[in-house]
PDB file of N, CA and C in Angstrom:
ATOM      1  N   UNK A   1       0.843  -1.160   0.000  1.00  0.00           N
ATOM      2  CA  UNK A   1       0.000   0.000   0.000  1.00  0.00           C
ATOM      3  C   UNK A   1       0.895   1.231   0.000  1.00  0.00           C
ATOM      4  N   UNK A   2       0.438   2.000  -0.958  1.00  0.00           N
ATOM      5  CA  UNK A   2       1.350   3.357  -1.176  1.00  0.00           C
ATOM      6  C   UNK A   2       0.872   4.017  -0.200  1.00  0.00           C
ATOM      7  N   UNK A   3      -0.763   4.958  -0.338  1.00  0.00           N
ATOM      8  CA  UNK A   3      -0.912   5.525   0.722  1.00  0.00           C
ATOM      9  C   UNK A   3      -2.234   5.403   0.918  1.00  0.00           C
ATOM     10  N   UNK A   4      -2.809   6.149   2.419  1.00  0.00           N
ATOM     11  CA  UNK A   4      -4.020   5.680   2.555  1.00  0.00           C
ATOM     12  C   UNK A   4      -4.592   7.506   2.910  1.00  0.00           C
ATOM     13  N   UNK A   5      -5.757   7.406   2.298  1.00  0.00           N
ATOM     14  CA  UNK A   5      -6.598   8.697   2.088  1.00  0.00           C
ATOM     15  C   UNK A   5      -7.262   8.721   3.617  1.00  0.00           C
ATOM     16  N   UNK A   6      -7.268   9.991   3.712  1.00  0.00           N
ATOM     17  CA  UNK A   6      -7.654  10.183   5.306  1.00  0.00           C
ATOM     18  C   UNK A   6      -8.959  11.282   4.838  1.00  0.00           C
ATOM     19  N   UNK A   7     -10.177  10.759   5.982  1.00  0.00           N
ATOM     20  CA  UNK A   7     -11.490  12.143   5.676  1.00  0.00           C
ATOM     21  C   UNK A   7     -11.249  13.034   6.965  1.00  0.00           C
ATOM     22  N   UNK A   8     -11.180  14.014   7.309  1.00  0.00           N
ATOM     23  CA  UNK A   8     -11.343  13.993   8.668  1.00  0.00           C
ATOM     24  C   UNK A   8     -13.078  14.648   9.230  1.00  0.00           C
ATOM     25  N   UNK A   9     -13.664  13.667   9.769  1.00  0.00           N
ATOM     26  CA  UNK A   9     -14.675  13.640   9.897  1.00  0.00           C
ATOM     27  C   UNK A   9     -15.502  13.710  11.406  1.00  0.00           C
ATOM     28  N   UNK A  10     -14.439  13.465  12.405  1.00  0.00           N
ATOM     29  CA  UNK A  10     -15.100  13.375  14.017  1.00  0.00           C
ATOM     30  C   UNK A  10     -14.518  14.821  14.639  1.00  0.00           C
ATOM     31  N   UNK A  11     -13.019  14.592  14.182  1.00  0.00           N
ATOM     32  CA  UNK A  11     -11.757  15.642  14.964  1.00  0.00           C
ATOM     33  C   UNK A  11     -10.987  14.306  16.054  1.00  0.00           C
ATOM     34  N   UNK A  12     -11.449  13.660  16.170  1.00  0.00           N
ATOM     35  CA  UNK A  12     -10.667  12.337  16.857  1.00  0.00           C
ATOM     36  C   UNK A  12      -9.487  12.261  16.407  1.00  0.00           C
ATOM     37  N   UNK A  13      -8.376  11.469  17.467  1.00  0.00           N
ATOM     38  CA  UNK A  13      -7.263  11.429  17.451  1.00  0.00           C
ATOM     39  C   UNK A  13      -6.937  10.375  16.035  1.00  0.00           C
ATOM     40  N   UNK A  14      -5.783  10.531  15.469  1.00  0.00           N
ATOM     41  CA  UNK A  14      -5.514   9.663  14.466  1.00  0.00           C
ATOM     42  C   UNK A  14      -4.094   8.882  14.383  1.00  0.00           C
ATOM     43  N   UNK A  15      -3.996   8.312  14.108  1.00  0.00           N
ATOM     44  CA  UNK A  15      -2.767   7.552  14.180  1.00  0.00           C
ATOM     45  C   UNK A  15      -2.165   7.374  13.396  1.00  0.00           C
ATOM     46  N   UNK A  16      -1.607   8.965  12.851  1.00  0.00           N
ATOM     47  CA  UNK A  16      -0.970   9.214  11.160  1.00  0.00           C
ATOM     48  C   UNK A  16       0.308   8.646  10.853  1.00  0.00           C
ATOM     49  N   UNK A  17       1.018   8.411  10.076  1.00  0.00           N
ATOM     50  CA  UNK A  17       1.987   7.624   9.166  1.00  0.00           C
ATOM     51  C   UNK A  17       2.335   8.928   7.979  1.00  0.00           C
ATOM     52  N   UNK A  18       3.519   9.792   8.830  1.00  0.00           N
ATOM     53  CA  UNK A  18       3.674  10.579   7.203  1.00  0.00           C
ATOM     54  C   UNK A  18       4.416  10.274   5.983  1.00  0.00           C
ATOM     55  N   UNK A  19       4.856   8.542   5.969  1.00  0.00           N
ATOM     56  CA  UNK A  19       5.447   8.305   4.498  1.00  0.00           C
ATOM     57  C   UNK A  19       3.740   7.714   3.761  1.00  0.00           C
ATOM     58  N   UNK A  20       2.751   7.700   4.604  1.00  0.00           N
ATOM     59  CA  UNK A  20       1.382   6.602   3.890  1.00  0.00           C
ATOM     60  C   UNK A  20       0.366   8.020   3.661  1.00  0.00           C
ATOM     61  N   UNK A  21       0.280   8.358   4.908  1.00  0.00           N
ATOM     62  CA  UNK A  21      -1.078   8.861   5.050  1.00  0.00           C
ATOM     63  C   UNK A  21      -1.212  10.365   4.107  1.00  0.00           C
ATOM     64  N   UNK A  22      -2.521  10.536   3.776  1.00  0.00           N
ATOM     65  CA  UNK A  22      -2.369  11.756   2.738  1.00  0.00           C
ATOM     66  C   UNK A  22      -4.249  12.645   3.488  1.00  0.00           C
ATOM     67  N   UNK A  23      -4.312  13.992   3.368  1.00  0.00           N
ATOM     68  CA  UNK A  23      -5.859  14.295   3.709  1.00  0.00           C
ATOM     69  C   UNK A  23      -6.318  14.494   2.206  1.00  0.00           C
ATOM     70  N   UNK A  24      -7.613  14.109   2.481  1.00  0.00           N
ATOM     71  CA  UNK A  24      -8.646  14.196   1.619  1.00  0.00           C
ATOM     72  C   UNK A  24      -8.534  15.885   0.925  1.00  0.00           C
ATOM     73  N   UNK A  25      -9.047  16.400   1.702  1.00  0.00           N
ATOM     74  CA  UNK A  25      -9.496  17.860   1.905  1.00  0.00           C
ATOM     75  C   UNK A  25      -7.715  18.567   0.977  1.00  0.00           C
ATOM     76  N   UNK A  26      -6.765  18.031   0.929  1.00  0.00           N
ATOM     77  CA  UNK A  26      -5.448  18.118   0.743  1.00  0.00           C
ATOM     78  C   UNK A  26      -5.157  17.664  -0.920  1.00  0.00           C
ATOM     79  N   UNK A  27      -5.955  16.729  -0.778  1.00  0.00           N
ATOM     80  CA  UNK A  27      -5.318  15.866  -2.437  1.00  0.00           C
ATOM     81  C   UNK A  27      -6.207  16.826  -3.052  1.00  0.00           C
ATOM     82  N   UNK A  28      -7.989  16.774  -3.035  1.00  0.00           N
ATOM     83  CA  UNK A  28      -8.419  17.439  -4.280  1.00  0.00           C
ATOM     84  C   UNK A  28      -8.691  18.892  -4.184  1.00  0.00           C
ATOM     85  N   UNK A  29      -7.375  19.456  -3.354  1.00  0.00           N
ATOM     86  CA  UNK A  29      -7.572  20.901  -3.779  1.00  0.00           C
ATOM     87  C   UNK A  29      -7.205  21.157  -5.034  1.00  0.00           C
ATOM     88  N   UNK A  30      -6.187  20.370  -5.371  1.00  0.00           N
ATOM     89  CA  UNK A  30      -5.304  20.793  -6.722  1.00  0.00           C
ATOM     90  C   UNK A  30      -5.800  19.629  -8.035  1.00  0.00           C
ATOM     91  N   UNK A  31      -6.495  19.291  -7.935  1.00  0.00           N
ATOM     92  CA  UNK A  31      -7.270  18.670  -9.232  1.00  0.00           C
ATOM     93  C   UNK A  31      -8.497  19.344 -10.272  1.00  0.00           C
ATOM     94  N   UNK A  32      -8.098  19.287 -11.070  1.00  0.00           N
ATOM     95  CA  UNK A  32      -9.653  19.242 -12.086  1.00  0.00           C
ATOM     96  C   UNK A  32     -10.851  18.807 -11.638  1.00  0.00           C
ATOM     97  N   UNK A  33     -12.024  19.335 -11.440  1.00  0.00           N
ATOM     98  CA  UNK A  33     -13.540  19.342 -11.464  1.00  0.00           C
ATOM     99  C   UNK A  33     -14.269  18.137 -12.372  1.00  0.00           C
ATOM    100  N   UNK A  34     -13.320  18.211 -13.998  1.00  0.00           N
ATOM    101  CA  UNK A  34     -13.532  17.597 -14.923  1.00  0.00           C
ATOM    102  C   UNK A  34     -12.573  16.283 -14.858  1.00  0.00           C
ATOM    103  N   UNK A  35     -13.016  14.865 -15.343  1.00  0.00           N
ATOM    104  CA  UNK A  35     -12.453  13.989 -15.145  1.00  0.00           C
ATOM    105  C   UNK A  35     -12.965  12.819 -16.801  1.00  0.00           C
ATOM    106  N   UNK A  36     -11.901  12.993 -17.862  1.00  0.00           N
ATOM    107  CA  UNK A  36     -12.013  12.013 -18.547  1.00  0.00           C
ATOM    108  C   UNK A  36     -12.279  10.926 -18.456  1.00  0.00           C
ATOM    109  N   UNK A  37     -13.349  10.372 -19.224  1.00  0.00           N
ATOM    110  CA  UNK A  37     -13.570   8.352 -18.716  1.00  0.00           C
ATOM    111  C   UNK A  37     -12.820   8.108 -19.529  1.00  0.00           C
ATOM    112  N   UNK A  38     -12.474   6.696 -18.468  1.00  0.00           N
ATOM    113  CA  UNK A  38     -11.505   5.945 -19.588  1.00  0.00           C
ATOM    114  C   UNK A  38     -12.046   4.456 -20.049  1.00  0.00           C
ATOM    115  N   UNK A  39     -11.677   4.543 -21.295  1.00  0.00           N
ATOM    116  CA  UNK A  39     -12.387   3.452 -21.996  1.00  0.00           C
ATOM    117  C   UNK A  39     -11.678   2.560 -21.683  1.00  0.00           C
ATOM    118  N   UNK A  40     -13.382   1.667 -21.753  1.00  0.00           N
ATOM    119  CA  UNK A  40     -12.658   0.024 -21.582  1.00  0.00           C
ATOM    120  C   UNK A  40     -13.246  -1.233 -22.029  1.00  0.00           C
ATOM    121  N   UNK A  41     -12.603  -2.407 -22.509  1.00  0.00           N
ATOM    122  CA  UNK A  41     -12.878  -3.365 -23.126  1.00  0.00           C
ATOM    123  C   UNK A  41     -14.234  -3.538 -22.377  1.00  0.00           C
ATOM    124  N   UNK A  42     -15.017  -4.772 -22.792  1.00  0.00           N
ATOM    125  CA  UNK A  42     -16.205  -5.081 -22.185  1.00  0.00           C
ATOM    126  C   UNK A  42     -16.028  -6.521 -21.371  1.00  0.00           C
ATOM    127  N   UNK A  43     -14.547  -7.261 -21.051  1.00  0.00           N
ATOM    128  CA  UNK A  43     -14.552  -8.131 -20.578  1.00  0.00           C
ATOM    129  C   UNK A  43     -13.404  -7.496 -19.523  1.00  0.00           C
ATOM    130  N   UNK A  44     -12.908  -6.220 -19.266  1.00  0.00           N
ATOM    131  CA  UNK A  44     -12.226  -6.182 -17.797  1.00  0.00           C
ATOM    132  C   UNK A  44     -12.852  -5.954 -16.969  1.00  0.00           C
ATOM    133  N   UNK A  45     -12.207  -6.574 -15.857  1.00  0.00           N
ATOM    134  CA  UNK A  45     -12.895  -6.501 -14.734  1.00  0.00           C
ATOM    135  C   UNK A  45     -13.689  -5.023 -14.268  1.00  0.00           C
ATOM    136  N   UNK A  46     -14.755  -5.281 -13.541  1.00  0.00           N
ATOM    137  CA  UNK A  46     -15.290  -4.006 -12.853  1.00  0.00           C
ATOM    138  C   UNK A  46     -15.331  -4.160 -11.605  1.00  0.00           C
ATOM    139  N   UNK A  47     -15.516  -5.033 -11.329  1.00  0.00           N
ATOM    140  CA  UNK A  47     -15.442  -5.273  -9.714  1.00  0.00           C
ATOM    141  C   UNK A  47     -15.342  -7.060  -8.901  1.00  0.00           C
ATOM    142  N   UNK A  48     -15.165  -7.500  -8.065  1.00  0.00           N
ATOM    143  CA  UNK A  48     -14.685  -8.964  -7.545  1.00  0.00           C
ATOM    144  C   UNK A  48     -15.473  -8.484  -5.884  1.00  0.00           C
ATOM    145  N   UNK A  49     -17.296  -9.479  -5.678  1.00  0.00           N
ATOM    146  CA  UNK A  49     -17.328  -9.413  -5.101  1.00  0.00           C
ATOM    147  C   UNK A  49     -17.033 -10.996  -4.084  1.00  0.00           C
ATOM    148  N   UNK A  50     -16.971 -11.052  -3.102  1.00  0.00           N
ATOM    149  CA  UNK A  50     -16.411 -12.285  -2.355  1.00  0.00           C
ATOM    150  C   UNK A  50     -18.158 -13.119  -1.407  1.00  0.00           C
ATOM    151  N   UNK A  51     -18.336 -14.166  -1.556  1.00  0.00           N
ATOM    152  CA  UNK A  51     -19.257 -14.873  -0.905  1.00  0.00           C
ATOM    153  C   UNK A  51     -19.265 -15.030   0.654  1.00  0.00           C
ATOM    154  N   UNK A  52     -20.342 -15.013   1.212  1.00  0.00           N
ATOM    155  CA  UNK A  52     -19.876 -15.294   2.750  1.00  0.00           C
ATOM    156  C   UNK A  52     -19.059 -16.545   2.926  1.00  0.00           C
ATOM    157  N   UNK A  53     -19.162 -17.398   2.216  1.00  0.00           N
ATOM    158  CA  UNK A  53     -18.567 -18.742   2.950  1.00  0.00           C
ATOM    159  C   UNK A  53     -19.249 -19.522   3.005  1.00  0.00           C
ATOM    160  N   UNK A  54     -20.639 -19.397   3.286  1.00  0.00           N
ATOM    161  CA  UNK A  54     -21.498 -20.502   4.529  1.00  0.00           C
ATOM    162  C   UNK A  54     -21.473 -21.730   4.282  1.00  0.00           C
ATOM    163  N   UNK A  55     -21.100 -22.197   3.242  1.00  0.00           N
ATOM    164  CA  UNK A  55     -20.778 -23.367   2.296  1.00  0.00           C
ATOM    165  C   UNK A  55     -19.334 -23.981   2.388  1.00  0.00           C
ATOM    166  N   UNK A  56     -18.924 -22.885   2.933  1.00  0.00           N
ATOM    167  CA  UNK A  56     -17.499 -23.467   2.960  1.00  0.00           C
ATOM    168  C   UNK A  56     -16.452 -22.150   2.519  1.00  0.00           C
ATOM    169  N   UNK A  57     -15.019 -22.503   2.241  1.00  0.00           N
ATOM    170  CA  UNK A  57     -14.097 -21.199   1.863  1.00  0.00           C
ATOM    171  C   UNK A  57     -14.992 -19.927   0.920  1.00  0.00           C
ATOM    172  N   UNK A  58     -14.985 -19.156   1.350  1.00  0.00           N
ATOM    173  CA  UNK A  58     -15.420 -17.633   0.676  1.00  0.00           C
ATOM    174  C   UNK A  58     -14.872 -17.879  -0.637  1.00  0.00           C
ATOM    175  N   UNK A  59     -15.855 -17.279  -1.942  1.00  0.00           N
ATOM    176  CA  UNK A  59     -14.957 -17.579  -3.011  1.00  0.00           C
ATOM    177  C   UNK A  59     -14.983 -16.249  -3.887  1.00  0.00           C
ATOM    178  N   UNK A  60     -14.559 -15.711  -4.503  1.00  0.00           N
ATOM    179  CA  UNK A  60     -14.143 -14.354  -5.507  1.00  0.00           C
ATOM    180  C   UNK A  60     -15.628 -14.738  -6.404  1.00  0.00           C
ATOM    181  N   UNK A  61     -15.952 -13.600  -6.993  1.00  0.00           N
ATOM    182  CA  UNK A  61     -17.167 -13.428  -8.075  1.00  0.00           C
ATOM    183  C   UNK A  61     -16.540 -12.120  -8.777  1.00  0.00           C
ATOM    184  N   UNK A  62     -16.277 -12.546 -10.310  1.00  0.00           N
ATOM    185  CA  UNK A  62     -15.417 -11.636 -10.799  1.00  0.00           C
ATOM    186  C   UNK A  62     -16.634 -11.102 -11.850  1.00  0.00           C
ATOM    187  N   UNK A  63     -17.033  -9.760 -11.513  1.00  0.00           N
ATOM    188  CA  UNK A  63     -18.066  -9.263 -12.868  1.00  0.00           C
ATOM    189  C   UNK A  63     -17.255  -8.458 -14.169  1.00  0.00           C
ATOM    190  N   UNK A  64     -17.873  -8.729 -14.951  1.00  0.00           N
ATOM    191  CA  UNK A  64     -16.860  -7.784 -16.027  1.00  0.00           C
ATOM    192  C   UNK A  64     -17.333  -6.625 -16.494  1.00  0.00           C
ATOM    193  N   UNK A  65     -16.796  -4.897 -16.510  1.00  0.00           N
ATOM    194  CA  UNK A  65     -17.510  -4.160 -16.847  1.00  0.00           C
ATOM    195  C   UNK A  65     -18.544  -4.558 -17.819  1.00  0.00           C
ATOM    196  N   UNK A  66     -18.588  -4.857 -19.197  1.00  0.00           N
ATOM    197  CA  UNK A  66     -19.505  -5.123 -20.525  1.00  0.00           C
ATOM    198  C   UNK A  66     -20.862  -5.885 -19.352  1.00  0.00           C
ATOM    199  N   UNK A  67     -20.887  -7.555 -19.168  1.00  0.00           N
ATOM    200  CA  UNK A  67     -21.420  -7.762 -18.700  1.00  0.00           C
ATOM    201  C   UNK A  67     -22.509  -7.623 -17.697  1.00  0.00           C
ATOM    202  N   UNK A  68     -21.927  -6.647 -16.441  1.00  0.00           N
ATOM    203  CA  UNK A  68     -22.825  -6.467 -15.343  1.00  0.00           C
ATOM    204  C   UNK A  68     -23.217  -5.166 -15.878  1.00  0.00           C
ATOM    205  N   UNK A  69     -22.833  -4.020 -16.188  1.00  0.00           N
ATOM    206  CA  UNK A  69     -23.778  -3.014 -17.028  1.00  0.00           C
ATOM    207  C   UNK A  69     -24.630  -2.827 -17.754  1.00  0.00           C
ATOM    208  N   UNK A  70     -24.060  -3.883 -19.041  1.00  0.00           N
ATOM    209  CA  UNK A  70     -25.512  -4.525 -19.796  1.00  0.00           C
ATOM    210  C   UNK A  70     -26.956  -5.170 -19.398  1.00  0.00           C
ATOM    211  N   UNK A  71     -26.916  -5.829 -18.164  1.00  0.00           N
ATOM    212  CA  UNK A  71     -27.597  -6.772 -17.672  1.00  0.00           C
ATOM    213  C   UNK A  71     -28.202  -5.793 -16.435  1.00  0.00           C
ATOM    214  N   UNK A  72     -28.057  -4.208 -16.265  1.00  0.00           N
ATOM    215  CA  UNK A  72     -28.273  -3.533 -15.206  1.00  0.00           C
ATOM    216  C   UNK A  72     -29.039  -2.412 -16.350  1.00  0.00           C
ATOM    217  N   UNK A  73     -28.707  -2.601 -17.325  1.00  0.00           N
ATOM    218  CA  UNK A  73     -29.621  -1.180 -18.466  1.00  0.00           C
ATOM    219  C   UNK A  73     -30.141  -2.425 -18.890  1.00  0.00           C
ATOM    220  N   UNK A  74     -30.093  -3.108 -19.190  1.00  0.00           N
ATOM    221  CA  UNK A  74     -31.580  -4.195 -19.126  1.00  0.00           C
ATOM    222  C   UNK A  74     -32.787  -4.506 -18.578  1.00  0.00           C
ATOM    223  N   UNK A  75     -32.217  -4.159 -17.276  1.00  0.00           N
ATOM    224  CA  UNK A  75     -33.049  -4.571 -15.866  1.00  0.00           C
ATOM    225  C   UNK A  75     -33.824  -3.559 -15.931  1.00  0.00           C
ATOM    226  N   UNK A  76     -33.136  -2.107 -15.953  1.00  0.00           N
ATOM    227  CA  UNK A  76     -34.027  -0.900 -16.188  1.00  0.00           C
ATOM    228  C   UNK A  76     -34.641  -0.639 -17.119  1.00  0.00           C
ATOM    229  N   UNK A  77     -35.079  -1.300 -18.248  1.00  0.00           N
ATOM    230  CA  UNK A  77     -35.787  -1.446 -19.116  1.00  0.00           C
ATOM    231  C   UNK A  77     -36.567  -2.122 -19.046  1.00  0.00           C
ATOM    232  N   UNK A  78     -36.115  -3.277 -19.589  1.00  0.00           N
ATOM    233  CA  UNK A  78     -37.334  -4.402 -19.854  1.00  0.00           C
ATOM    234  C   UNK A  78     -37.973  -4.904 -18.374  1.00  0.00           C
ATOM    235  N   UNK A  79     -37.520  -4.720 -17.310  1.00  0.00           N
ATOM    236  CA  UNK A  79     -38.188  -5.315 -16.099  1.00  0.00           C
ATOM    237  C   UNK A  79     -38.460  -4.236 -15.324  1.00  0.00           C
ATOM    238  N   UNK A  80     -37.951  -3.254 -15.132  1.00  0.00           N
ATOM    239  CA  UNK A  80     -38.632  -1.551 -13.971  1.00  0.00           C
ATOM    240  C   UNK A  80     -39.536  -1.141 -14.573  1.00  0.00           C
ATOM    241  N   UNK A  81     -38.920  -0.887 -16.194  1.00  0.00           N
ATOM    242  CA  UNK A  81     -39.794  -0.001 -17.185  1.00  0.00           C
ATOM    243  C   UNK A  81     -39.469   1.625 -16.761  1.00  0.00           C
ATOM    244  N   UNK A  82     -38.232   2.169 -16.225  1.00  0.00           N
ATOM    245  CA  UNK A  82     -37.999   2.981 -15.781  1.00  0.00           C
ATOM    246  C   UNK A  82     -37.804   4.087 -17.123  1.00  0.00           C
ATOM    247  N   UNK A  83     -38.546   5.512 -16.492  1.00  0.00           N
ATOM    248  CA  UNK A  83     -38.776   6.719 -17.277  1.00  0.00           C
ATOM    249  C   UNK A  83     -37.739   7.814 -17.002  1.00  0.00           C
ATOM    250  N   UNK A  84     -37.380   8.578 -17.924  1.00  0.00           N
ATOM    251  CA  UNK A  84     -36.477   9.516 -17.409  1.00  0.00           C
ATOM    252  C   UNK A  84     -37.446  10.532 -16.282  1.00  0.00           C
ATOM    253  N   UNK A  85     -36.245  10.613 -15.857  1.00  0.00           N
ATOM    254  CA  UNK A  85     -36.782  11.778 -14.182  1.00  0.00           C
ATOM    255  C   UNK A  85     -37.188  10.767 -12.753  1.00  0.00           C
ATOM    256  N   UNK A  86     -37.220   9.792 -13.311  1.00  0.00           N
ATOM    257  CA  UNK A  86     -37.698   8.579 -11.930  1.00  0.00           C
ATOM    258  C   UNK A  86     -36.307   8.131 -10.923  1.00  0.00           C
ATOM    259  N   UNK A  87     -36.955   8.041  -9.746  1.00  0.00           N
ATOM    260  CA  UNK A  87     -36.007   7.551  -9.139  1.00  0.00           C
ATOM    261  C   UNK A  87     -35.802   6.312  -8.463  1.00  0.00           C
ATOM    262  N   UNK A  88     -34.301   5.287  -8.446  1.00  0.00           N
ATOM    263  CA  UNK A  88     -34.836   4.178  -8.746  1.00  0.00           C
ATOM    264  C   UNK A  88     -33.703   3.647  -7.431  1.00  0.00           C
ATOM    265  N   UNK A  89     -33.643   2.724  -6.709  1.00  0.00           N
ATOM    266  CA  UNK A  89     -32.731   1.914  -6.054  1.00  0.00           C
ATOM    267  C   UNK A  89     -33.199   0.465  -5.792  1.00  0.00           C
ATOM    268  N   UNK A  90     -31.824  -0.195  -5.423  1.00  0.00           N
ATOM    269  CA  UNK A  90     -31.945  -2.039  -5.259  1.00  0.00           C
ATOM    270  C   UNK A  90     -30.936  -2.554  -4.877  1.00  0.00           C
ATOM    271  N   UNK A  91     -30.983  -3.401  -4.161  1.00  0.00           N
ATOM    272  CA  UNK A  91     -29.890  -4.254  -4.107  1.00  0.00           C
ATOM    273  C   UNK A  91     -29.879  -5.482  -4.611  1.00  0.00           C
ATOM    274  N   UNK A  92     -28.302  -5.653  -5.787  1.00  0.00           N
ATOM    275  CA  UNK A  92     -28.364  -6.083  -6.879  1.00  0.00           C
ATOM    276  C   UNK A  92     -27.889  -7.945  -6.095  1.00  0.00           C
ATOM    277  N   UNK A  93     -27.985  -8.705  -7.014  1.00  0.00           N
ATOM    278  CA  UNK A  93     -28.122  -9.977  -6.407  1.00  0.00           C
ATOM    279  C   UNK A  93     -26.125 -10.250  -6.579  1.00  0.00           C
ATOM    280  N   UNK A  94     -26.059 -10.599  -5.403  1.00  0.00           N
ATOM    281  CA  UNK A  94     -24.377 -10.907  -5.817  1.00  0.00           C
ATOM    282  C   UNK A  94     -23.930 -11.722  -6.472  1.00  0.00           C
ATOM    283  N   UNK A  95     -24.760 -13.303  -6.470  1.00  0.00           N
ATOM    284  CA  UNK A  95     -24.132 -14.109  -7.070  1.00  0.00           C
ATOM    285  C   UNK A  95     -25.767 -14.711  -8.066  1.00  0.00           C
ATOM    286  N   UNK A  96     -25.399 -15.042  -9.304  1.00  0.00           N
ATOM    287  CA  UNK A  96     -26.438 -15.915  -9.591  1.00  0.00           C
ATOM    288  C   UNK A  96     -25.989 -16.181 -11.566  1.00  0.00           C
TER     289      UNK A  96
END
């Protein structure tokens, strides 16, 4: 781990590291507002979520950007029937 982003959010004591630790409030003073996407194949990864276990060893679930996006502007289509201006939330199924 290079470094770890700090919020400061209570005022509580912290237990800083000044070769790791960096503030929030610190990094995006000096950035752009604007942020280029970056393109990407439709089979890299987007995210690896992990199973409880209950079955036995926890196991990785690797989604691939193309895949789980497609199948999420799907969902909002053909099964919500969702309209522009609506507002929509769910929790998406982890494994299936």
């Amino acid at each position: 781990m290079d470094s770890v982003v700090v919020i400061r959010r209570t005022g509580g004591d912290i237990d800083w590291n000044d070769g790791r630790d960096i503030w929030y409030h610190e990094a995006i003073a000096s950035v752009s507002d604007q942020c280029e996407p970056e393109w990407m194949d439709s089979e890299d990864p987007l995210f690896i979520l992990y199973t409880s276990g209950s079955t036995g060893k926890p196991k990785g679930v690797l989604h691939t950007t193309g895949g789980y996006l497609l199948q999420a502007a799907m969902s909002m289509k053909y099964v919500f029937d969702y309209r522009e201006g609506e507002t929509y939330g769910a929790q998406p199924t982890l494994v299936g």
